[in-house]
PDB file of N, CA and C in Angstrom:
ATOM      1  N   UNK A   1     198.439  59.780  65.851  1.00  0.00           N
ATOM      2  CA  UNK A   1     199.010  61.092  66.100  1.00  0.00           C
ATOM      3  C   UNK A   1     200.531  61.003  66.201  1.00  0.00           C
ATOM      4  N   UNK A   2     201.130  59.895  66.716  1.00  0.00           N
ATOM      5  CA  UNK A   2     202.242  59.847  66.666  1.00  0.00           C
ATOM      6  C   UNK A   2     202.902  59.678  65.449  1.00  0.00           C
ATOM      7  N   UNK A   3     202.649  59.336  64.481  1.00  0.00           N
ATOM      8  CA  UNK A   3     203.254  59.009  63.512  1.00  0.00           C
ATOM      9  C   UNK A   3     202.992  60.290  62.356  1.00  0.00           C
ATOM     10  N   UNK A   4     202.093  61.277  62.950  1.00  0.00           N
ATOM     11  CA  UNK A   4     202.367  62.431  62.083  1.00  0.00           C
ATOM     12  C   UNK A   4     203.421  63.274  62.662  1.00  0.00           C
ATOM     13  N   UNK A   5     203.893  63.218  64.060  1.00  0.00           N
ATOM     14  CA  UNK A   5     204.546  63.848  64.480  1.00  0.00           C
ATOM     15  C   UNK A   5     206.246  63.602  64.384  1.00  0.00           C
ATOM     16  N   UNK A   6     206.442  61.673  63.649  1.00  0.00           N
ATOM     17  CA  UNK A   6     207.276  61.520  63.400  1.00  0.00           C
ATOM     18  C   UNK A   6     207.668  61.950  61.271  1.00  0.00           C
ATOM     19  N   UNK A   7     206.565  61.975  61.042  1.00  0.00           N
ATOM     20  CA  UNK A   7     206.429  62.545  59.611  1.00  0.00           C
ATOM     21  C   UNK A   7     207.365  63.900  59.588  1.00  0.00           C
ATOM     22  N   UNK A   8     206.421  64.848  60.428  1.00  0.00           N
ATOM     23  CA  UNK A   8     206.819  66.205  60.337  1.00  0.00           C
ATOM     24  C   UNK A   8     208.558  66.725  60.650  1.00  0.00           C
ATOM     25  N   UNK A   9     208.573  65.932  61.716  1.00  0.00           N
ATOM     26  CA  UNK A   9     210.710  66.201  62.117  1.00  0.00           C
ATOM     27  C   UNK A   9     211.525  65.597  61.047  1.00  0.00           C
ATOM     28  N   UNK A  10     210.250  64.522  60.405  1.00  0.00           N
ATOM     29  CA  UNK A  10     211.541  64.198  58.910  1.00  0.00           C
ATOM     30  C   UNK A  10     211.623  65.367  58.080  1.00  0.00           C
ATOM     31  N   UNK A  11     210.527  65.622  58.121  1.00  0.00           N
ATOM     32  CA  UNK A  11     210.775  67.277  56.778  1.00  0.00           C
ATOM     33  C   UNK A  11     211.523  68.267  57.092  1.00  0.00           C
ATOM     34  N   UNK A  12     212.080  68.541  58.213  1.00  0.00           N
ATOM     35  CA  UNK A  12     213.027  69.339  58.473  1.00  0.00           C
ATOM     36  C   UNK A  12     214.251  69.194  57.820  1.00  0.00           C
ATOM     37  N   UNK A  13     214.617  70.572  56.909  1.00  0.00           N
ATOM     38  CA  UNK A  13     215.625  70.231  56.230  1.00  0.00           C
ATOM     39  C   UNK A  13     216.452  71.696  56.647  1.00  0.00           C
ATOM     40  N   UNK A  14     217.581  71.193  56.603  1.00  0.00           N
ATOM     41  CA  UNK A  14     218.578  72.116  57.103  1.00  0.00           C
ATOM     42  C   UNK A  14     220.020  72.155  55.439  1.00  0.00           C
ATOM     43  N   UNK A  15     220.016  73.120  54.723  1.00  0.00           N
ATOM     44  CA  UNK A  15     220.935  73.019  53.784  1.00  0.00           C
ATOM     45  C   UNK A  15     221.537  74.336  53.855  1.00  0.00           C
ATOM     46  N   UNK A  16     223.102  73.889  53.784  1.00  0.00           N
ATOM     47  CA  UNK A  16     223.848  75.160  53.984  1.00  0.00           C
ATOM     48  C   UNK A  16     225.001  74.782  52.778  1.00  0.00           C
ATOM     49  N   UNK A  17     226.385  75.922  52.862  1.00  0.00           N
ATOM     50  CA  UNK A  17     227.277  75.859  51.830  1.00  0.00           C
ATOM     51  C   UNK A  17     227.944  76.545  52.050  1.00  0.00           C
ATOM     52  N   UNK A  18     229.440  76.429  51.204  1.00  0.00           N
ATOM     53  CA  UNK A  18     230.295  77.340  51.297  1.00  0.00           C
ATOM     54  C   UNK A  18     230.968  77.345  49.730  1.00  0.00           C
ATOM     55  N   UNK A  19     230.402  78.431  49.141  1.00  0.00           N
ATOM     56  CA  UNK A  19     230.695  78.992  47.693  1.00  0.00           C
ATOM     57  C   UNK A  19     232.037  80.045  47.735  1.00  0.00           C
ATOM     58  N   UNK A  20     232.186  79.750  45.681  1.00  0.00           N
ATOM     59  CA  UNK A  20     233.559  80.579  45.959  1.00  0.00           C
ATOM     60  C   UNK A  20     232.725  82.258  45.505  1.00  0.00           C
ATOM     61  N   UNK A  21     233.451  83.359  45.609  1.00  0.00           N
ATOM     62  CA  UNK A  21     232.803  84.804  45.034  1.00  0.00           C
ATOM     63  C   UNK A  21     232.532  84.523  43.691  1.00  0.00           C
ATOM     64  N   UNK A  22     231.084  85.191  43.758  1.00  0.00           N
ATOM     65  CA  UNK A  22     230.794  85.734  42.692  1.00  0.00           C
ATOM     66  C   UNK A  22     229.893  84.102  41.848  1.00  0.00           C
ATOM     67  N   UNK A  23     229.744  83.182  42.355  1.00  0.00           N
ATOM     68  CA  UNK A  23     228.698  82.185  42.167  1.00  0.00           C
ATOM     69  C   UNK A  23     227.467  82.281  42.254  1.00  0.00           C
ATOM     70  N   UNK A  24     226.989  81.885  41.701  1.00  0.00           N
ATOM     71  CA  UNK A  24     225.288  81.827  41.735  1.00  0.00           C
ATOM     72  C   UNK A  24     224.999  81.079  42.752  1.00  0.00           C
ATOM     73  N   UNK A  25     224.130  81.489  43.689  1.00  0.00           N
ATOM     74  CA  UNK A  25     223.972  79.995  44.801  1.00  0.00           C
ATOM     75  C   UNK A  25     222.154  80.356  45.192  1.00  0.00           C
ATOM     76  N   UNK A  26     221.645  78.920  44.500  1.00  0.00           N
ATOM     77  CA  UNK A  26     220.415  79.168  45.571  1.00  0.00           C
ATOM     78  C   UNK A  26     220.494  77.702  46.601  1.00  0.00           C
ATOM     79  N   UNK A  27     220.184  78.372  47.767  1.00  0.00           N
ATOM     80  CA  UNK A  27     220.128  77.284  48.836  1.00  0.00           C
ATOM     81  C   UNK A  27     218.981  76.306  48.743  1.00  0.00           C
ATOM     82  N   UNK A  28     218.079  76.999  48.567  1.00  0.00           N
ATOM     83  CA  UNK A  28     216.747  76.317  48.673  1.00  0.00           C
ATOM     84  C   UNK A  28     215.581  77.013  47.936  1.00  0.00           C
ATOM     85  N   UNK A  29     214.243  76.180  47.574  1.00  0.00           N
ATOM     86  CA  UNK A  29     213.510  76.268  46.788  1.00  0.00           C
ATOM     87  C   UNK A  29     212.247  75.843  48.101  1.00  0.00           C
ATOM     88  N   UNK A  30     211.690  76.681  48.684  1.00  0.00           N
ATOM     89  CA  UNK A  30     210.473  76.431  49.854  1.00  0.00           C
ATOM     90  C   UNK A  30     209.257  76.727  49.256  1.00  0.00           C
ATOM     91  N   UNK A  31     207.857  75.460  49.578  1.00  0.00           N
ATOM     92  CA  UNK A  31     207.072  76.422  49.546  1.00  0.00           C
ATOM     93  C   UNK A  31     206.300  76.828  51.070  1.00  0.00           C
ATOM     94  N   UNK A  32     205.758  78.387  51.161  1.00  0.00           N
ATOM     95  CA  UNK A  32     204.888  78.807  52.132  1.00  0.00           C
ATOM     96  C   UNK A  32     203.895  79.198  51.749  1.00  0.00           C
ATOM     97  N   UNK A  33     202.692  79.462  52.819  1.00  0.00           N
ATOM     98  CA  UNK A  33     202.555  78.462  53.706  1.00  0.00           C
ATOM     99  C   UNK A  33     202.519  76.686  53.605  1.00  0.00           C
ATOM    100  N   UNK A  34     202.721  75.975  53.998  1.00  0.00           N
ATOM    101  CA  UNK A  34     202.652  74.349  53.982  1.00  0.00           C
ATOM    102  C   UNK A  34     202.219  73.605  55.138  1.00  0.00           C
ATOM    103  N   UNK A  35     200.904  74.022  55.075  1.00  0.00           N
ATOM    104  CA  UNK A  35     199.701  73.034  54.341  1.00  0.00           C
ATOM    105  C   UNK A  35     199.308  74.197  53.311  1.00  0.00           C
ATOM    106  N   UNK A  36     199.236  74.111  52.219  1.00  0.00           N
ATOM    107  CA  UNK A  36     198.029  74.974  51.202  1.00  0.00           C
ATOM    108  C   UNK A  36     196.937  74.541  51.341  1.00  0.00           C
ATOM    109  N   UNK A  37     196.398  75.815  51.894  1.00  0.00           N
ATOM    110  CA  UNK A  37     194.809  75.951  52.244  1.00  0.00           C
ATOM    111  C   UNK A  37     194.152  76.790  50.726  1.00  0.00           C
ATOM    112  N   UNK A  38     194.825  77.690  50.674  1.00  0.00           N
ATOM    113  CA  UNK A  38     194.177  78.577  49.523  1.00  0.00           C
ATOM    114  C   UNK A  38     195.126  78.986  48.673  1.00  0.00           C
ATOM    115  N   UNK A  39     196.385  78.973  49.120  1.00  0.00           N
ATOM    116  CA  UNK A  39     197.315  79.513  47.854  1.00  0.00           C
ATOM    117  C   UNK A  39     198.981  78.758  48.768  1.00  0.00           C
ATOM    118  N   UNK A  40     199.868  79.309  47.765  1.00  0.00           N
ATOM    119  CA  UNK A  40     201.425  78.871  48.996  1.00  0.00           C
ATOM    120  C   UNK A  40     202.456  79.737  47.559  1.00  0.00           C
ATOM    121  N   UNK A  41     203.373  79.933  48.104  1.00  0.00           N
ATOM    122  CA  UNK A  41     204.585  80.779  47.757  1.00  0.00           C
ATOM    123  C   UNK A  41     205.621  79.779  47.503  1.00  0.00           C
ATOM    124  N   UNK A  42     206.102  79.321  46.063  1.00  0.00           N
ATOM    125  CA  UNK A  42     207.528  78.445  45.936  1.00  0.00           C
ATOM    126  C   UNK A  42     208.397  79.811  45.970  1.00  0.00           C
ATOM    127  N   UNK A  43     209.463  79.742  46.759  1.00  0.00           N
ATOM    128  CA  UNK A  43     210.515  80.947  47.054  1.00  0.00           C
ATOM    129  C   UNK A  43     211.943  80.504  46.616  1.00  0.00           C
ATOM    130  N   UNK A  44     212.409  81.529  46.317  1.00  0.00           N
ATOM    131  CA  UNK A  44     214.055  80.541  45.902  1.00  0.00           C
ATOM    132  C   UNK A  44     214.678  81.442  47.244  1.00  0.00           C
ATOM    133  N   UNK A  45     215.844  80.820  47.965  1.00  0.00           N
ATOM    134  CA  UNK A  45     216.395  81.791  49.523  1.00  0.00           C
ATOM    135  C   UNK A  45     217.856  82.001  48.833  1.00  0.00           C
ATOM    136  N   UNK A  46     218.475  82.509  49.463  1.00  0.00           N
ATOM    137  CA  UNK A  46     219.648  83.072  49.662  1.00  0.00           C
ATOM    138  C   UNK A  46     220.471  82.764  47.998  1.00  0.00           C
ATOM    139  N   UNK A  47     219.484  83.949  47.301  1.00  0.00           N
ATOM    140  CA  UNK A  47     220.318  84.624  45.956  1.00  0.00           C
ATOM    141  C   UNK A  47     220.720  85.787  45.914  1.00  0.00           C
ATOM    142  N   UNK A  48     221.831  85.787  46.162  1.00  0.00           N
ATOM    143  CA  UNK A  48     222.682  87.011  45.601  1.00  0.00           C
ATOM    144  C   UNK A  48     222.314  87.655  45.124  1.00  0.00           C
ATOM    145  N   UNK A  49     222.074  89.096  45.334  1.00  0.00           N
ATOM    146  CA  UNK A  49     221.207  90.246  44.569  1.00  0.00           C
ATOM    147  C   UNK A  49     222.023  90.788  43.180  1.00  0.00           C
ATOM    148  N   UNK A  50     223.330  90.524  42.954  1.00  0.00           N
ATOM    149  CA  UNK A  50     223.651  90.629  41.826  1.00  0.00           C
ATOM    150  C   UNK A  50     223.401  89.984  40.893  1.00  0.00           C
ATOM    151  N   UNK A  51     222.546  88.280  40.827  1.00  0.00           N
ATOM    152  CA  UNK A  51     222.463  87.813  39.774  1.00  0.00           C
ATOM    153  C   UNK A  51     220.885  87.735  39.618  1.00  0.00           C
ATOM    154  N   UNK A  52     220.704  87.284  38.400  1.00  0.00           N
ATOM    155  CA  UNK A  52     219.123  87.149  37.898  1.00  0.00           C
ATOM    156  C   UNK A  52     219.079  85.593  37.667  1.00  0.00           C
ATOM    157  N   UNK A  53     218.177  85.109  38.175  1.00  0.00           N
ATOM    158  CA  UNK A  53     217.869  84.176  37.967  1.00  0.00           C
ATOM    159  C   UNK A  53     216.874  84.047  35.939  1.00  0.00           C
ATOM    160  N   UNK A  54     217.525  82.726  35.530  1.00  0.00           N
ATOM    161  CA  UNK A  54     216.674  82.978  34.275  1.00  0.00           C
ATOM    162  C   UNK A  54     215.395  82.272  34.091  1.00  0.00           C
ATOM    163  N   UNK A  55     215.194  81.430  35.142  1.00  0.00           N
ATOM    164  CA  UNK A  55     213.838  80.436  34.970  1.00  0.00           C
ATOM    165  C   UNK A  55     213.976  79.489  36.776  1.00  0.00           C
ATOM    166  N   UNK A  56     212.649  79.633  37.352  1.00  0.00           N
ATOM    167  CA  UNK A  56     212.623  78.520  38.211  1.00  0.00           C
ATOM    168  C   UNK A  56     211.664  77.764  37.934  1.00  0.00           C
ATOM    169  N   UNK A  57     211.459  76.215  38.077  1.00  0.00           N
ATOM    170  CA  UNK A  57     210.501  75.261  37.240  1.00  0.00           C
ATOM    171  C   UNK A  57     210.513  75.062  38.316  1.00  0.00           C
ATOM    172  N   UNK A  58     208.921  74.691  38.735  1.00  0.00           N
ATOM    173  CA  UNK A  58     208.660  73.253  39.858  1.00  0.00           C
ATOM    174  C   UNK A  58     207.431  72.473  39.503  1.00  0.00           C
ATOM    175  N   UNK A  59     208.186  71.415  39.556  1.00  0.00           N
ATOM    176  CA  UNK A  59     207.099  70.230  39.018  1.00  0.00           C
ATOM    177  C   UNK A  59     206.638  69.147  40.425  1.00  0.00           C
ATOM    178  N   UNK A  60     205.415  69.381  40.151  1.00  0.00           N
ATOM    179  CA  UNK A  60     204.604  68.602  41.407  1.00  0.00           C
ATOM    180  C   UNK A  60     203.721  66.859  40.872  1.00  0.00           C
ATOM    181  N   UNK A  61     204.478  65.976  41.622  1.00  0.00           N
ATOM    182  CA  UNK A  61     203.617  64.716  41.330  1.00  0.00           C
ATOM    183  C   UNK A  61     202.353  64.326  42.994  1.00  0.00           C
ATOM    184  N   UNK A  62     201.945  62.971  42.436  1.00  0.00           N
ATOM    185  CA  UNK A  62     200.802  63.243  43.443  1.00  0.00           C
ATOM    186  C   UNK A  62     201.892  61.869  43.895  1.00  0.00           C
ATOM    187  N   UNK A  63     201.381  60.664  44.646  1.00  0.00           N
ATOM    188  CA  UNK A  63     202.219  59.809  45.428  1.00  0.00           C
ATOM    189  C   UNK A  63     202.065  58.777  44.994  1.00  0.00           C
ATOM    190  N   UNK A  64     201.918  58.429  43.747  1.00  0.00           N
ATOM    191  CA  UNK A  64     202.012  57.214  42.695  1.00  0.00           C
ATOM    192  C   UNK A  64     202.890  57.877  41.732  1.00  0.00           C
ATOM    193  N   UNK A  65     203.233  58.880  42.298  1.00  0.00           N
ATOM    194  CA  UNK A  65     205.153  59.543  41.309  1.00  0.00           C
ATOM    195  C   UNK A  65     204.447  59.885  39.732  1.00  0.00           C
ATOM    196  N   UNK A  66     203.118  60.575  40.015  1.00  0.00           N
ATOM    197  CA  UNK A  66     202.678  61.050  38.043  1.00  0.00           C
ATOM    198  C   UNK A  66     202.769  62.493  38.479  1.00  0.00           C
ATOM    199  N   UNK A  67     202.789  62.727  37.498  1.00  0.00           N
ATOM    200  CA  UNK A  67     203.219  64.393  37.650  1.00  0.00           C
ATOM    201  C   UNK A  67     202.085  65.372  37.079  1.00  0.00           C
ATOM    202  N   UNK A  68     201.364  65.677  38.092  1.00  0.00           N
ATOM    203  CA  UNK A  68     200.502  66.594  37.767  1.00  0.00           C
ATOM    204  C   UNK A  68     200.360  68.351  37.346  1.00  0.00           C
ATOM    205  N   UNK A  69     201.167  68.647  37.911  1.00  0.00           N
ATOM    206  CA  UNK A  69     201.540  69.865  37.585  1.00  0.00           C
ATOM    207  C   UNK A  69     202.857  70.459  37.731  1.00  0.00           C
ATOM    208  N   UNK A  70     202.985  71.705  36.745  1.00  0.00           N
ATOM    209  CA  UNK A  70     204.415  72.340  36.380  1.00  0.00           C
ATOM    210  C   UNK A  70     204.214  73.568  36.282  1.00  0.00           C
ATOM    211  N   UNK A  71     204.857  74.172  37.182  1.00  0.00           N
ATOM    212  CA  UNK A  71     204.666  75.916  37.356  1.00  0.00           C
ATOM    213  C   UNK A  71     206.043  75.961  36.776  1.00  0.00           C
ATOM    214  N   UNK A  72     206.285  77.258  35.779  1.00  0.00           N
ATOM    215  CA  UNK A  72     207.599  77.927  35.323  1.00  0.00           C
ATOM    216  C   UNK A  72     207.522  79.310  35.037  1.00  0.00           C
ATOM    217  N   UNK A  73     207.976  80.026  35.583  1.00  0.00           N
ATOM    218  CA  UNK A  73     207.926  81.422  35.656  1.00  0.00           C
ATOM    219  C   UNK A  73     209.560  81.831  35.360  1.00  0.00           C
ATOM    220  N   UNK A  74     209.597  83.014  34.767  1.00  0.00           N
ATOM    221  CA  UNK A  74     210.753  83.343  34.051  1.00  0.00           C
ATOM    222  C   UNK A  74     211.722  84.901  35.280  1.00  0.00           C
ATOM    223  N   UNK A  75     212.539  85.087  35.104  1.00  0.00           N
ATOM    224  CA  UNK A  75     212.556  86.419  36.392  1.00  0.00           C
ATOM    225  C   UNK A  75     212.211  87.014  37.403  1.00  0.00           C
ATOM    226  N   UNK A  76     212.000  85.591  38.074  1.00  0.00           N
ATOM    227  CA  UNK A  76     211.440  85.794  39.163  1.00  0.00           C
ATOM    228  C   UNK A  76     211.940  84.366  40.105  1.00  0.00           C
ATOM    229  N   UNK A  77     211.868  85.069  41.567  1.00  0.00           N
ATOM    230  CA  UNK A  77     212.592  84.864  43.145  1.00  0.00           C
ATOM    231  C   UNK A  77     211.578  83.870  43.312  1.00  0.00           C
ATOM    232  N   UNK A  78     209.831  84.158  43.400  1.00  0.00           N
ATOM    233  CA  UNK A  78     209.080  83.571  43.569  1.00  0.00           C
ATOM    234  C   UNK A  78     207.795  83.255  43.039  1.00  0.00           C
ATOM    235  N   UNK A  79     206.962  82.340  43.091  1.00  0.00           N
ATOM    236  CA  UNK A  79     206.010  81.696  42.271  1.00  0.00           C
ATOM    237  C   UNK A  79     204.779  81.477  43.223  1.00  0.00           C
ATOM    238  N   UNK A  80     203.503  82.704  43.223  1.00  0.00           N
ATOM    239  CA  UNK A  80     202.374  82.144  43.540  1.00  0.00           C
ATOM    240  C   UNK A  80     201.660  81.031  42.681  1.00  0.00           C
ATOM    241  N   UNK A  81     201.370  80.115  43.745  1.00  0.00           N
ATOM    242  CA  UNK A  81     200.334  79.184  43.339  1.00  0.00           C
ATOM    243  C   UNK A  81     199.157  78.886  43.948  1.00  0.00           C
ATOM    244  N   UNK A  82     198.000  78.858  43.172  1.00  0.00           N
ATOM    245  CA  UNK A  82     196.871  78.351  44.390  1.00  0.00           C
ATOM    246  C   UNK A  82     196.130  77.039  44.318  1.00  0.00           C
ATOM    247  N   UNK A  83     197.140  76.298  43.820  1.00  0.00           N
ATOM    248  CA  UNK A  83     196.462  74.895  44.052  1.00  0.00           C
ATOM    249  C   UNK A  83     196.342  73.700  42.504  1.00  0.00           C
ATOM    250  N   UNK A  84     196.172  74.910  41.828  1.00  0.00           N
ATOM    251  CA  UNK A  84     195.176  74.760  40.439  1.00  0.00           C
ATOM    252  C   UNK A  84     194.319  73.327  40.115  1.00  0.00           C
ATOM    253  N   UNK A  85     193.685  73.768  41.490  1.00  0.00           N
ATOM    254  CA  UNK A  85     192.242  72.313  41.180  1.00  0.00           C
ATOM    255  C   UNK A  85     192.668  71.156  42.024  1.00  0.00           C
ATOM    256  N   UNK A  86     193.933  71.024  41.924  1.00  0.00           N
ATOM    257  CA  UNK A  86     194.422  69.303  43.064  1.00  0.00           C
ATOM    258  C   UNK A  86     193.590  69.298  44.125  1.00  0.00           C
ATOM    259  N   UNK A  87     193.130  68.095  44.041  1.00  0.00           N
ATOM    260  CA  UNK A  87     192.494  67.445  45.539  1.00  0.00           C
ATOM    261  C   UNK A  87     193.148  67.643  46.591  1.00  0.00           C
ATOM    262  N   UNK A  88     192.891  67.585  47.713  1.00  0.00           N
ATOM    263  CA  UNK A  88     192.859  67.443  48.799  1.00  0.00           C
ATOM    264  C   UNK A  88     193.956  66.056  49.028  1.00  0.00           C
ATOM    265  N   UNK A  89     195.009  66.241  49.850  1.00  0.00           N
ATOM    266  CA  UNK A  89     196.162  64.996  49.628  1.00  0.00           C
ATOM    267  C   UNK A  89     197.697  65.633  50.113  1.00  0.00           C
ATOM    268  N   UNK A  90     198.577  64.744  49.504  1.00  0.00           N
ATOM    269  CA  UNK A  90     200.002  64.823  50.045  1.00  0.00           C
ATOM    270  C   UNK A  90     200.411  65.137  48.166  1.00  0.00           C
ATOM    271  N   UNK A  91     201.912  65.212  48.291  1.00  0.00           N
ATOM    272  CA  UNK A  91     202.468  65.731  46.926  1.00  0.00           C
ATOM    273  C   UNK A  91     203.284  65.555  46.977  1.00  0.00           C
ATOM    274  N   UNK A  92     204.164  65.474  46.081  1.00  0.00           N
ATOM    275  CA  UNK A  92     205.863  66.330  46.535  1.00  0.00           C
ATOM    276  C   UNK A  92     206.207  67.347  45.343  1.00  0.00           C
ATOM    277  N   UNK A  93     206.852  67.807  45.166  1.00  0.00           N
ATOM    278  CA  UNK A  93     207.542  68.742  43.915  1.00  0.00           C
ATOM    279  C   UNK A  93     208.921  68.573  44.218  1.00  0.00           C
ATOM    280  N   UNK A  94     209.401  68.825  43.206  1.00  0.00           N
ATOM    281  CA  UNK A  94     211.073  68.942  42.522  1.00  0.00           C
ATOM    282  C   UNK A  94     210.974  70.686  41.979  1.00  0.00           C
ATOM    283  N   UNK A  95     212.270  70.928  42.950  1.00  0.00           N
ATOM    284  CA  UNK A  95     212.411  72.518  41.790  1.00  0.00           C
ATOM    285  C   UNK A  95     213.848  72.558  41.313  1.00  0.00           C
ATOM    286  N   UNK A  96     213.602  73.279  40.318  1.00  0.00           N
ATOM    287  CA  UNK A  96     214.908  73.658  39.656  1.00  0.00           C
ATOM    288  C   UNK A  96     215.221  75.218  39.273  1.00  0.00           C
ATOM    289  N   UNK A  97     216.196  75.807  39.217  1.00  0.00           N
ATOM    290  CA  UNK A  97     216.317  76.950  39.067  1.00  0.00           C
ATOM    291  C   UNK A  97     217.528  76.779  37.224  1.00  0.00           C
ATOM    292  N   UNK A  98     217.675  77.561  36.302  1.00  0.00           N
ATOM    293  CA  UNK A  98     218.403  77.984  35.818  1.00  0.00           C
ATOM    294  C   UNK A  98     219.094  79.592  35.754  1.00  0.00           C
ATOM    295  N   UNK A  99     219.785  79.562  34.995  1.00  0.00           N
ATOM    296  CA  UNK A  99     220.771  81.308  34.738  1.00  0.00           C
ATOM    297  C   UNK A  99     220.883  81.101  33.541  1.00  0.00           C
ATOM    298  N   UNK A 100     221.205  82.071  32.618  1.00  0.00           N
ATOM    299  CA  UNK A 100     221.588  82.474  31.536  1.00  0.00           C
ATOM    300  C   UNK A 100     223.016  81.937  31.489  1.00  0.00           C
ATOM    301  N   UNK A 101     223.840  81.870  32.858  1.00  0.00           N
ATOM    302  CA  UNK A 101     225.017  80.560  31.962  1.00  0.00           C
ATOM    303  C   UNK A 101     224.242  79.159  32.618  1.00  0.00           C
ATOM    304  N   UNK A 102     224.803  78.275  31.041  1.00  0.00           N
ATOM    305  CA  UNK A 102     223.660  76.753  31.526  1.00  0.00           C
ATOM    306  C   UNK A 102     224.867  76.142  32.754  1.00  0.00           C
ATOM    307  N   UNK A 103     226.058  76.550  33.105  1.00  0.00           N
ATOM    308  CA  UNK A 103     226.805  75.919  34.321  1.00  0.00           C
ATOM    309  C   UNK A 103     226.137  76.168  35.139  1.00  0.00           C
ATOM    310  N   UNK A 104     225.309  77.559  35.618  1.00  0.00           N
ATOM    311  CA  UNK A 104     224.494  78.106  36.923  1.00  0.00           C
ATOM    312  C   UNK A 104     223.275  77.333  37.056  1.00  0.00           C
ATOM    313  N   UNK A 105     222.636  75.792  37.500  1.00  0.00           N
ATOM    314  CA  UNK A 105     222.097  75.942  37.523  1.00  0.00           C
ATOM    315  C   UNK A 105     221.905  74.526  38.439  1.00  0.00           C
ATOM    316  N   UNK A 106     220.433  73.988  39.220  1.00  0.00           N
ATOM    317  CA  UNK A 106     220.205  72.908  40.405  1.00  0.00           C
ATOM    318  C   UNK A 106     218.861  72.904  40.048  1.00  0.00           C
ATOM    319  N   UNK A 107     218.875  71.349  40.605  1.00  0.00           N
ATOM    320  CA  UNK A 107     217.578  70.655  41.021  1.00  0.00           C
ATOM    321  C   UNK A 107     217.624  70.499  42.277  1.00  0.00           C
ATOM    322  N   UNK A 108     215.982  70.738  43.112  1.00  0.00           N
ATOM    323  CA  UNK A 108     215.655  70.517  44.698  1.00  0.00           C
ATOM    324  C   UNK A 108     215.127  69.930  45.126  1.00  0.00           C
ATOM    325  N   UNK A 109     215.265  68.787  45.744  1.00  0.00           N
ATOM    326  CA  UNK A 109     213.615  67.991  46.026  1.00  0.00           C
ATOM    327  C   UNK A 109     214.167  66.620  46.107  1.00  0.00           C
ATOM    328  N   UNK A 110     213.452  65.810  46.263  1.00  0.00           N
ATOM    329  CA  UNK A 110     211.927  65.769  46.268  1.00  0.00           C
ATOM    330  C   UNK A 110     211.449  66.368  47.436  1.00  0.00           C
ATOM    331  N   UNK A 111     210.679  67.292  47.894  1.00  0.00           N
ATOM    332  CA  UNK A 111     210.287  68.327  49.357  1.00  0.00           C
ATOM    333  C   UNK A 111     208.636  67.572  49.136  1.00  0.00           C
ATOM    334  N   UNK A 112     207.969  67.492  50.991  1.00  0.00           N
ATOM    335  CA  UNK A 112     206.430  67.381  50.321  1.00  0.00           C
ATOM    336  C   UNK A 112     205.398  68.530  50.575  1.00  0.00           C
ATOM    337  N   UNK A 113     204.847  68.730  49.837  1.00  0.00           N
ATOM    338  CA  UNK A 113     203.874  69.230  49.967  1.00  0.00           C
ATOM    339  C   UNK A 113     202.217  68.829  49.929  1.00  0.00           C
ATOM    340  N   UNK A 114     201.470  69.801  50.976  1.00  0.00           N
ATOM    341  CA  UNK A 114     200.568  69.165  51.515  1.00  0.00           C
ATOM    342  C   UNK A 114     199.183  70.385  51.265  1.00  0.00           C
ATOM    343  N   UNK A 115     198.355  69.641  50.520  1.00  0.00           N
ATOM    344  CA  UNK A 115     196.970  70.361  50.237  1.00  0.00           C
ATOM    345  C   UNK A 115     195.274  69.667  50.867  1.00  0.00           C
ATOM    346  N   UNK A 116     195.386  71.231  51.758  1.00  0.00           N
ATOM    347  CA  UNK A 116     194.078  70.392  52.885  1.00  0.00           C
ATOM    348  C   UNK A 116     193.013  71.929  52.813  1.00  0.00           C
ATOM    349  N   UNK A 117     192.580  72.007  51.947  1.00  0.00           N
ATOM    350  CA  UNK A 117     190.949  73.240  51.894  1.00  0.00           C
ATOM    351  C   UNK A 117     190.367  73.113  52.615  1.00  0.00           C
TER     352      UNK A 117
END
């Protein structure tokens, strides 16, 4: 028990910034809820309502680093997912966001994620 409890305060991630006007900025790429029981939400946070995002990708490996799955959705903040079939286990994903200019754009991660039905 202790050593999940030292697991969990590592995942705490705290990311902040200071941009110039009129930049594209996403802070972070979360998913909720985490543990996925039945579904979870990849979210992109603090985008500027003036810009559009043109693509967020997140690619999920299992913990021998193979990559099992790749959600990419086009105009859009956020990405339901419900699992699509993965066992029961630990994960991590990488996200990335692009813009329509290719300068606007980040990779996030490695974050873990955790699937328990």
């Amino acid at each position: 028990m202790r050593r999940m409890h030292l697991v969990l305060i590592a995942l705490l991630v705290v990311v902040f910034g200071v941009v110039a006007a009129q930049a594209l900025t996403v802070y972070d790429i979360q998913a909720y809820p985490n543990v996925l029981q039945s579904y979870t939400y990849f979210t992109a946070t603090e985008v500027p309502s003036q810009y559009e995002l043109d693509e967020i990708e997140i690619k999920i490996y299992n913990l021998a680093s193979q990559l099992v799955a790749t959600l990419t959705e086009e105009d859009v903040y956020r990405i339901y997912w419900n699992g699509g079939g993965l066992a029961n286990g630990v994960y991590t994903y990488v996200a990335s966001y692009t813009n329509l200019n290719p300068d606007m754009s980040d990779e996030f991660g490695p974050y873990v994620l955790y699937i328990l039905r």
